[in-house]
PDB file of N, CA and C in Angstrom:
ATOM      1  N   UNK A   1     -23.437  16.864 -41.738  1.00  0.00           N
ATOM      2  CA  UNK A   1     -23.128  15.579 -42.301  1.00  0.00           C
ATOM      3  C   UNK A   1     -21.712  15.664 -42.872  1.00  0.00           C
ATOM      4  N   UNK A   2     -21.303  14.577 -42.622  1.00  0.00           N
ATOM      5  CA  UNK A   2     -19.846  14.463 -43.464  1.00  0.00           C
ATOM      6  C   UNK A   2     -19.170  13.523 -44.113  1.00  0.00           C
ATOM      7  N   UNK A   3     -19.048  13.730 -45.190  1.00  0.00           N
ATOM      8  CA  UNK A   3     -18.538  12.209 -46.388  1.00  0.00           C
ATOM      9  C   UNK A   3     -17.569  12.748 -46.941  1.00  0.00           C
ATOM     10  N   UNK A   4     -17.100  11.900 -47.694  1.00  0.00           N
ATOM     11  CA  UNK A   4     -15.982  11.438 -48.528  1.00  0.00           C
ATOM     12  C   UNK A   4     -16.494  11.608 -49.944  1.00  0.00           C
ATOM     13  N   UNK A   5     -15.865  11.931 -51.008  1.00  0.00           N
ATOM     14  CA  UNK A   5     -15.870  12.104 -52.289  1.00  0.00           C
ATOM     15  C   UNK A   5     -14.442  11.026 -52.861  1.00  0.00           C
ATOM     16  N   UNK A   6     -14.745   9.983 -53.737  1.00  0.00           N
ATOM     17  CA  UNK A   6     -13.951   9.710 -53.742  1.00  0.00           C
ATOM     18  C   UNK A   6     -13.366   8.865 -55.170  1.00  0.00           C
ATOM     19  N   UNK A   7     -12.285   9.507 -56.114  1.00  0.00           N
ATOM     20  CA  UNK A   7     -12.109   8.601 -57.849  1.00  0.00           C
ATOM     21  C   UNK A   7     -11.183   8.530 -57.774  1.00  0.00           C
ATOM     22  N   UNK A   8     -11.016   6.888 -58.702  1.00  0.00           N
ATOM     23  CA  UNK A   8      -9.999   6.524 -58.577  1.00  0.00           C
ATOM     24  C   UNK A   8      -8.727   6.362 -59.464  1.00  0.00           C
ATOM     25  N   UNK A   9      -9.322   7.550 -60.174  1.00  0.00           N
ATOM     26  CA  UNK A   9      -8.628   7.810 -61.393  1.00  0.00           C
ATOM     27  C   UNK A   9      -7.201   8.907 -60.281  1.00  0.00           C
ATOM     28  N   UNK A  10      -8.047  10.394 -59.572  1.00  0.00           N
ATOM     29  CA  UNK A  10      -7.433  11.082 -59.146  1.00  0.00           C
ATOM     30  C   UNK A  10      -6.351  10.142 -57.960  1.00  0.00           C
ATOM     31  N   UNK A  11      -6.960   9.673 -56.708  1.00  0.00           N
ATOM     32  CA  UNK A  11      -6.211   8.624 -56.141  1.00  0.00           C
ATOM     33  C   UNK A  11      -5.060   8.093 -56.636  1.00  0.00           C
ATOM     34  N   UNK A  12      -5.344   7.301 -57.627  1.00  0.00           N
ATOM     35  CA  UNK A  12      -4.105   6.747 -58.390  1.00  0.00           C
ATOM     36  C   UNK A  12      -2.865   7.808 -58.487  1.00  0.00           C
ATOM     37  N   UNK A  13      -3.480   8.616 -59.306  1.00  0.00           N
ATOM     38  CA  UNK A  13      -2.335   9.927 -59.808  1.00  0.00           C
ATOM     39  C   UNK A  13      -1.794  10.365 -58.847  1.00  0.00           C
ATOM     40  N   UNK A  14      -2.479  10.643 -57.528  1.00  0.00           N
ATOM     41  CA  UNK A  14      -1.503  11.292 -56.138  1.00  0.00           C
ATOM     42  C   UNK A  14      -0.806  10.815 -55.692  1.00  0.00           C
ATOM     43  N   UNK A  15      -1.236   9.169 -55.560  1.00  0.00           N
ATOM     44  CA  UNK A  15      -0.186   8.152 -55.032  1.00  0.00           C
ATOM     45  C   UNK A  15       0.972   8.455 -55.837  1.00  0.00           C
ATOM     46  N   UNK A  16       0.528   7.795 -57.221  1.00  0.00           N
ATOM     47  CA  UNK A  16       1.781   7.953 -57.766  1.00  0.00           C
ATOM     48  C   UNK A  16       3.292   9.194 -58.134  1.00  0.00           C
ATOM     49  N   UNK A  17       1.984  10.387 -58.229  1.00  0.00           N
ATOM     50  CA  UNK A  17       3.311  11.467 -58.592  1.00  0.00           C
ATOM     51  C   UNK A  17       3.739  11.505 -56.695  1.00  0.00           C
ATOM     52  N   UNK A  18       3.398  10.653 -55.911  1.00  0.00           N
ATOM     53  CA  UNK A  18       4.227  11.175 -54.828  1.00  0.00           C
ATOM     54  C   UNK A  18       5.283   9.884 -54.625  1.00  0.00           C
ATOM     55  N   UNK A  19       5.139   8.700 -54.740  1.00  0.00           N
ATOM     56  CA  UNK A  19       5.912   7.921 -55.300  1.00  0.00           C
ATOM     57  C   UNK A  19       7.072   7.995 -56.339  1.00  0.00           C
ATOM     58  N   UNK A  20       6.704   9.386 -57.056  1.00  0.00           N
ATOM     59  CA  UNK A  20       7.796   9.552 -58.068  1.00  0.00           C
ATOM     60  C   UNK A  20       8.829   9.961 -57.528  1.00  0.00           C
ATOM     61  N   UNK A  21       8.942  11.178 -56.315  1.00  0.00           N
ATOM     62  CA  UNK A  21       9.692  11.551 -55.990  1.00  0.00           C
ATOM     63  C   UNK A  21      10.355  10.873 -54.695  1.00  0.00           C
ATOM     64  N   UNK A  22       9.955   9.898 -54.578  1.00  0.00           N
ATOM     65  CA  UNK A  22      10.668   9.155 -53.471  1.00  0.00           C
ATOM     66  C   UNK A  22      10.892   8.141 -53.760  1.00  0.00           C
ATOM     67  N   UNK A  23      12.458   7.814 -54.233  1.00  0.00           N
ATOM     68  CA  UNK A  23      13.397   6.651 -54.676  1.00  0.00           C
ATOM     69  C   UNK A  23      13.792   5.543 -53.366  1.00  0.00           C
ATOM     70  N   UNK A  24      13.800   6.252 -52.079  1.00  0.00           N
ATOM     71  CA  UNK A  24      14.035   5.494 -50.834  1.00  0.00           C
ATOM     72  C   UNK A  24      12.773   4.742 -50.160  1.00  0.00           C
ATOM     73  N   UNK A  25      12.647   3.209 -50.782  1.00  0.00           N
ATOM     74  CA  UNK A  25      11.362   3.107 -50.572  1.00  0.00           C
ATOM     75  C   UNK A  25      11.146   2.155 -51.219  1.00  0.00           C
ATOM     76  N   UNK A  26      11.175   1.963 -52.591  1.00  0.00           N
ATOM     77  CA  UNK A  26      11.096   1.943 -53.647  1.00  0.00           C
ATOM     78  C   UNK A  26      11.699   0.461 -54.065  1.00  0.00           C
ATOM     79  N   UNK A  27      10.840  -0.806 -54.201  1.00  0.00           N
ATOM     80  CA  UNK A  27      11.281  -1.976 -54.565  1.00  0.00           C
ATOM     81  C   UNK A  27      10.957  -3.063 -55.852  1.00  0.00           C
ATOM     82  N   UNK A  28      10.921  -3.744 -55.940  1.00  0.00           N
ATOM     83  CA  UNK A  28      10.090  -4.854 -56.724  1.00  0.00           C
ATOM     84  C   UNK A  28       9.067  -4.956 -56.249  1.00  0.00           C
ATOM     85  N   UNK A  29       8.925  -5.032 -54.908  1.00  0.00           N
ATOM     86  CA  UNK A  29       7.930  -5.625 -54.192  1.00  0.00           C
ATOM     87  C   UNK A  29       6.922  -4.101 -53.845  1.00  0.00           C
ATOM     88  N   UNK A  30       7.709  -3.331 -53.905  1.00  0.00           N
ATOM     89  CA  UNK A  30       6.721  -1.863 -53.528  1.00  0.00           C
ATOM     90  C   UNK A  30       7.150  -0.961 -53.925  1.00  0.00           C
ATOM     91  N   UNK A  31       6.664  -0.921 -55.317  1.00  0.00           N
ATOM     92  CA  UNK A  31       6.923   0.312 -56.222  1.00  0.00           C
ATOM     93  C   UNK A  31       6.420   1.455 -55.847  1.00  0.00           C
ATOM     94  N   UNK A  32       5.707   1.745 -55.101  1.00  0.00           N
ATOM     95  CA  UNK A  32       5.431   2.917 -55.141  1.00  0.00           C
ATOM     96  C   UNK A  32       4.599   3.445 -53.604  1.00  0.00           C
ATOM     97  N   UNK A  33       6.108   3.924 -53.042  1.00  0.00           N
ATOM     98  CA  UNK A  33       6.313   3.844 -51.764  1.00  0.00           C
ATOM     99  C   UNK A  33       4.947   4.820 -51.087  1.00  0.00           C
ATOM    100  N   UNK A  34       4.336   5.972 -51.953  1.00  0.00           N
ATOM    101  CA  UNK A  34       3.488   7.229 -51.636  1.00  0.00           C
ATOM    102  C   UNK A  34       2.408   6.460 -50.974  1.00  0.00           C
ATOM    103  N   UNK A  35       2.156   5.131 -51.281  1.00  0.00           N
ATOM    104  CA  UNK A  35       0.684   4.687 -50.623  1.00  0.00           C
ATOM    105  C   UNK A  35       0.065   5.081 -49.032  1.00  0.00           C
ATOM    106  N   UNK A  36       1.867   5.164 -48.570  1.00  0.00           N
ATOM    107  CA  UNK A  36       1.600   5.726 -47.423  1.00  0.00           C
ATOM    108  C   UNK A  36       0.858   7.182 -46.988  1.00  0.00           C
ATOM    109  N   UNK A  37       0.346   7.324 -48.499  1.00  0.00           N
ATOM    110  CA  UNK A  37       0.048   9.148 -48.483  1.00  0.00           C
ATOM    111  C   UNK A  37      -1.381   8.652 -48.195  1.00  0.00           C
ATOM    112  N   UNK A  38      -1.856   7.652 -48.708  1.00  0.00           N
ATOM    113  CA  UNK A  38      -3.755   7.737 -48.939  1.00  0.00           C
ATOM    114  C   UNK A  38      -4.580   7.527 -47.912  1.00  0.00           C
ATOM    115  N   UNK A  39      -4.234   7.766 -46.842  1.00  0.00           N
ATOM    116  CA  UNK A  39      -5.161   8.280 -45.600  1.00  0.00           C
ATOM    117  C   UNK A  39      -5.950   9.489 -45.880  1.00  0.00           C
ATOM    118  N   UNK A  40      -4.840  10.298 -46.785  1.00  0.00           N
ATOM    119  CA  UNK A  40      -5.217  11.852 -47.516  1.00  0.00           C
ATOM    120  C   UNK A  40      -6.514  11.572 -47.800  1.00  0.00           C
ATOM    121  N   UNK A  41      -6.895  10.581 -48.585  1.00  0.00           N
ATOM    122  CA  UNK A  41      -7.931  10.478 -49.261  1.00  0.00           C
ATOM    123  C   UNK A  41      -8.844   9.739 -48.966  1.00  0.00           C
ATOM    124  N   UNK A  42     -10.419   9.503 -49.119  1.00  0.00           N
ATOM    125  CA  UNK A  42     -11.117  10.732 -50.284  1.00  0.00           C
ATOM    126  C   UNK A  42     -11.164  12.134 -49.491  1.00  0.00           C
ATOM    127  N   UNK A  43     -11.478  12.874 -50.590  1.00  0.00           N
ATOM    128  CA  UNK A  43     -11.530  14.606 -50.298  1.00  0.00           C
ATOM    129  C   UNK A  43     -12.387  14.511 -49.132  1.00  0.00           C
ATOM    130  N   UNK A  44     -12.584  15.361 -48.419  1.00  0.00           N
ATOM    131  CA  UNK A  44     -13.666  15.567 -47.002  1.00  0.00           C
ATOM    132  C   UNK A  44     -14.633  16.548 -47.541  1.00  0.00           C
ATOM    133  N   UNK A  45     -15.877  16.534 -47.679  1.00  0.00           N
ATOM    134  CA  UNK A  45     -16.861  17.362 -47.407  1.00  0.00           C
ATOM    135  C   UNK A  45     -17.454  17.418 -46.488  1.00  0.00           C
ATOM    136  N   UNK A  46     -17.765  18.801 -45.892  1.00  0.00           N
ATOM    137  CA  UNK A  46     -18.879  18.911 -44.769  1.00  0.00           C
ATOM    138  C   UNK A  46     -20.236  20.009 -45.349  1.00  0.00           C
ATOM    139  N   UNK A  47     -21.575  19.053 -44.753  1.00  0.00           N
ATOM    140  CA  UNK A  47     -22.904  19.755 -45.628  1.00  0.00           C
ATOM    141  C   UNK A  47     -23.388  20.238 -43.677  1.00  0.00           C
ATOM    142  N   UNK A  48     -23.433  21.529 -43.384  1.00  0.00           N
ATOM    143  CA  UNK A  48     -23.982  22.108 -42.291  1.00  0.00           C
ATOM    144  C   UNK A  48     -25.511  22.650 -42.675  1.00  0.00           C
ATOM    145  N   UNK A  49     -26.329  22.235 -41.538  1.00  0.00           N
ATOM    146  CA  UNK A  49     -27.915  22.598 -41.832  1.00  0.00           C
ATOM    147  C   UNK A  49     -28.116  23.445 -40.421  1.00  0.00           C
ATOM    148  N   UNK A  50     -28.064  24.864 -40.351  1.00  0.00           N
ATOM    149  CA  UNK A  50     -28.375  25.382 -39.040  1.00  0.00           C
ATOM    150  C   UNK A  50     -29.652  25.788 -39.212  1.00  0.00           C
ATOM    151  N   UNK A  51     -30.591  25.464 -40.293  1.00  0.00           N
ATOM    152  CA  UNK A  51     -32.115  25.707 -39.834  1.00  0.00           C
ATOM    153  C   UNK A  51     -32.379  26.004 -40.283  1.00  0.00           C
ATOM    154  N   UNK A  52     -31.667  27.379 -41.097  1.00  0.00           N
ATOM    155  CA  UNK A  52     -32.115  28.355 -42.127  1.00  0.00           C
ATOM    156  C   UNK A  52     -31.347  28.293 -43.440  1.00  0.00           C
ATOM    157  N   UNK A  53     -30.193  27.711 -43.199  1.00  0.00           N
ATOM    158  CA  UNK A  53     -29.671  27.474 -44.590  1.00  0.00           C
ATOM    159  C   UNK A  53     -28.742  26.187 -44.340  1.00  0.00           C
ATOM    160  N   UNK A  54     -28.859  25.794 -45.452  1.00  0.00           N
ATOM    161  CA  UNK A  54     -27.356  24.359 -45.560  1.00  0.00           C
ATOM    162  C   UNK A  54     -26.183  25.557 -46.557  1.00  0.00           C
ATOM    163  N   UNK A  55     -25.031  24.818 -45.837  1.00  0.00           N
ATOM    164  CA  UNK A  55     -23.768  25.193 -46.785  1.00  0.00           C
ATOM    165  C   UNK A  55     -22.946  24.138 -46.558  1.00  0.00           C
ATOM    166  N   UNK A  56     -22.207  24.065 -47.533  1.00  0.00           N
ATOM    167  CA  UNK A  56     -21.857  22.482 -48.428  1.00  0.00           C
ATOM    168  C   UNK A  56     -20.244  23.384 -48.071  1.00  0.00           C
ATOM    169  N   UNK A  57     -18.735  22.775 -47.698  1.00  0.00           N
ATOM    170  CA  UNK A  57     -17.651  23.250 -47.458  1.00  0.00           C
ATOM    171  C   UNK A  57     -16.342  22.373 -47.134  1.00  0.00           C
ATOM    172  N   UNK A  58     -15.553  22.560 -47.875  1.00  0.00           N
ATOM    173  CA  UNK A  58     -14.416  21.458 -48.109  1.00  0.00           C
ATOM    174  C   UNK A  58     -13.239  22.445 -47.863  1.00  0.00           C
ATOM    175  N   UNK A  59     -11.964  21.871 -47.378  1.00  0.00           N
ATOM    176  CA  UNK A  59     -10.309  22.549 -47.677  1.00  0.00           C
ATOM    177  C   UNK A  59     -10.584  22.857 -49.270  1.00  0.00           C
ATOM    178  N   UNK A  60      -9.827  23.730 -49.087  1.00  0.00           N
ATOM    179  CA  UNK A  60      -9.082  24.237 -50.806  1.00  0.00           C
ATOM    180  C   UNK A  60      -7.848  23.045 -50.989  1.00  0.00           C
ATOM    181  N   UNK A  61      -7.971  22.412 -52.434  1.00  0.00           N
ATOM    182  CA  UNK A  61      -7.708  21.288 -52.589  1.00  0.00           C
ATOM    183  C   UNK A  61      -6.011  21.413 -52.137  1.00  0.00           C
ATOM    184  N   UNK A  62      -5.283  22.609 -53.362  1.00  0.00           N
ATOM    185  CA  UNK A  62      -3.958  23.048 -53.309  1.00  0.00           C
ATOM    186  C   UNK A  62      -3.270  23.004 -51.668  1.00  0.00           C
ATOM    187  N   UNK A  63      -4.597  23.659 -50.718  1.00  0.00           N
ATOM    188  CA  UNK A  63      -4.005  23.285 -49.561  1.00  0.00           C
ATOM    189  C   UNK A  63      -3.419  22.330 -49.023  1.00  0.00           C
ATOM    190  N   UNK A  64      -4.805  21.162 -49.313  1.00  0.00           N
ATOM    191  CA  UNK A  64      -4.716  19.611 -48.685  1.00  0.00           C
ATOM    192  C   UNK A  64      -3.638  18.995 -49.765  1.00  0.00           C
ATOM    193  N   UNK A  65      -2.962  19.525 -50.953  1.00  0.00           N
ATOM    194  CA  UNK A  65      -1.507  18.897 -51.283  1.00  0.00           C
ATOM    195  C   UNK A  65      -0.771  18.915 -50.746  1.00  0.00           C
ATOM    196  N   UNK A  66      -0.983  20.283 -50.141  1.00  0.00           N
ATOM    197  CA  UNK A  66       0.515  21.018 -49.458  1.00  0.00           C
ATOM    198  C   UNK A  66       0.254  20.495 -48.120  1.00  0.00           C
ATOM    199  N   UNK A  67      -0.562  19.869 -47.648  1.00  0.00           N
ATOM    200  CA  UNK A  67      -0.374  19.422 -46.129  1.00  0.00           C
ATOM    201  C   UNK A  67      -0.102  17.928 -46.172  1.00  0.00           C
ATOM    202  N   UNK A  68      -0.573  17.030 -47.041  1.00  0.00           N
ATOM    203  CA  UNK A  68      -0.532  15.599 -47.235  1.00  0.00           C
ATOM    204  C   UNK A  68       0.234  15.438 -47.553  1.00  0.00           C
ATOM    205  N   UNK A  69       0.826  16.143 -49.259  1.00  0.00           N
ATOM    206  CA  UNK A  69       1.901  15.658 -49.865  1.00  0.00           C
ATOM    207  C   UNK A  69       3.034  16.546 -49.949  1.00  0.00           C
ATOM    208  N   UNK A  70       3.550  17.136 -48.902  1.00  0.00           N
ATOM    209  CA  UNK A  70       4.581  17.735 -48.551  1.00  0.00           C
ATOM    210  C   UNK A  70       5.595  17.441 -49.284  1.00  0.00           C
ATOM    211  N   UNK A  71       6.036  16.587 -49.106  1.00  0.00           N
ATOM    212  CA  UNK A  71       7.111  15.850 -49.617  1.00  0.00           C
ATOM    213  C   UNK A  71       7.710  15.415 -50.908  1.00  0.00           C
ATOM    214  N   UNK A  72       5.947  16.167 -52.245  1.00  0.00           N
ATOM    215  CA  UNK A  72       6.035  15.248 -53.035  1.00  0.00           C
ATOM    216  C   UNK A  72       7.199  16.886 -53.997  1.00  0.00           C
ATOM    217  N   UNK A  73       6.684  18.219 -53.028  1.00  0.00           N
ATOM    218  CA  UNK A  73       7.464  19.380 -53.737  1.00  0.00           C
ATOM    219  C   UNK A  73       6.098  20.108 -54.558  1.00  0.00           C
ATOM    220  N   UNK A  74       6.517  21.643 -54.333  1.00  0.00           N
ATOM    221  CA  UNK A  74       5.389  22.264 -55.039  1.00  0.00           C
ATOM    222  C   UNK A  74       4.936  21.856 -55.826  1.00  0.00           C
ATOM    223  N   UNK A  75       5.486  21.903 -57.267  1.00  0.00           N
ATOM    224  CA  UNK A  75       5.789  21.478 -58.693  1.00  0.00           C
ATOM    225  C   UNK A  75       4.616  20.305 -59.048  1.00  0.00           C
ATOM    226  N   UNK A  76       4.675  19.324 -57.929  1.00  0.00           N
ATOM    227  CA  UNK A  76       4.462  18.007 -58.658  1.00  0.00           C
ATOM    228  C   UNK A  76       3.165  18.030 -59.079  1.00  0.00           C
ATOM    229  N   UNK A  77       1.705  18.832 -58.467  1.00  0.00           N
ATOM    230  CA  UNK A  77       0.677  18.801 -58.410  1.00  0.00           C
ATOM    231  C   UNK A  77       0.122  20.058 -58.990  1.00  0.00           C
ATOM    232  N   UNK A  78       0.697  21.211 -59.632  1.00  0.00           N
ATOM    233  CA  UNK A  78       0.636  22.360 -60.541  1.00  0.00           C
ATOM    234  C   UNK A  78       0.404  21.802 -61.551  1.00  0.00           C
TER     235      UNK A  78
END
């Protein structure tokens, strides 16, 4: 099975600290250019049942920064 986990407290915050660092973009009308990041999101879980056991298994989060929000720079999400 596979779902989504998903708050919108954290959401918010990714958009935005990735929006922080990108001034080219950036209007009245669209402050906050990162939205283009939230495909990223929600987190992915996968729950596998081979018969004899379920195991529950997601990316390591730090990873999925560093692959989504490339751009936003190590720093921003430490």
């Amino acid at each position: 099975m596979y779902f989504g986990i998903s708050n919108a407290y954290t959401e918010n915050k990714c958009v935005r600290i990735n929006s922080g660092s990108r001034d080219e973009g950036k209007s009245d009308d669209a402050p906050l250019p990162g939205v283009d990041h939230s495909p990223a999101l929600p987190l992915e879980v996968l729950v596998v049942n081979d018969g004899k056991r379920v195991q529950v298994v997601q990316y390591g989060q730090m990873w999925r920064m560093q692959l989504y929000f490339w751009d936003s720079g190590y720093g921003a999400f430490a």
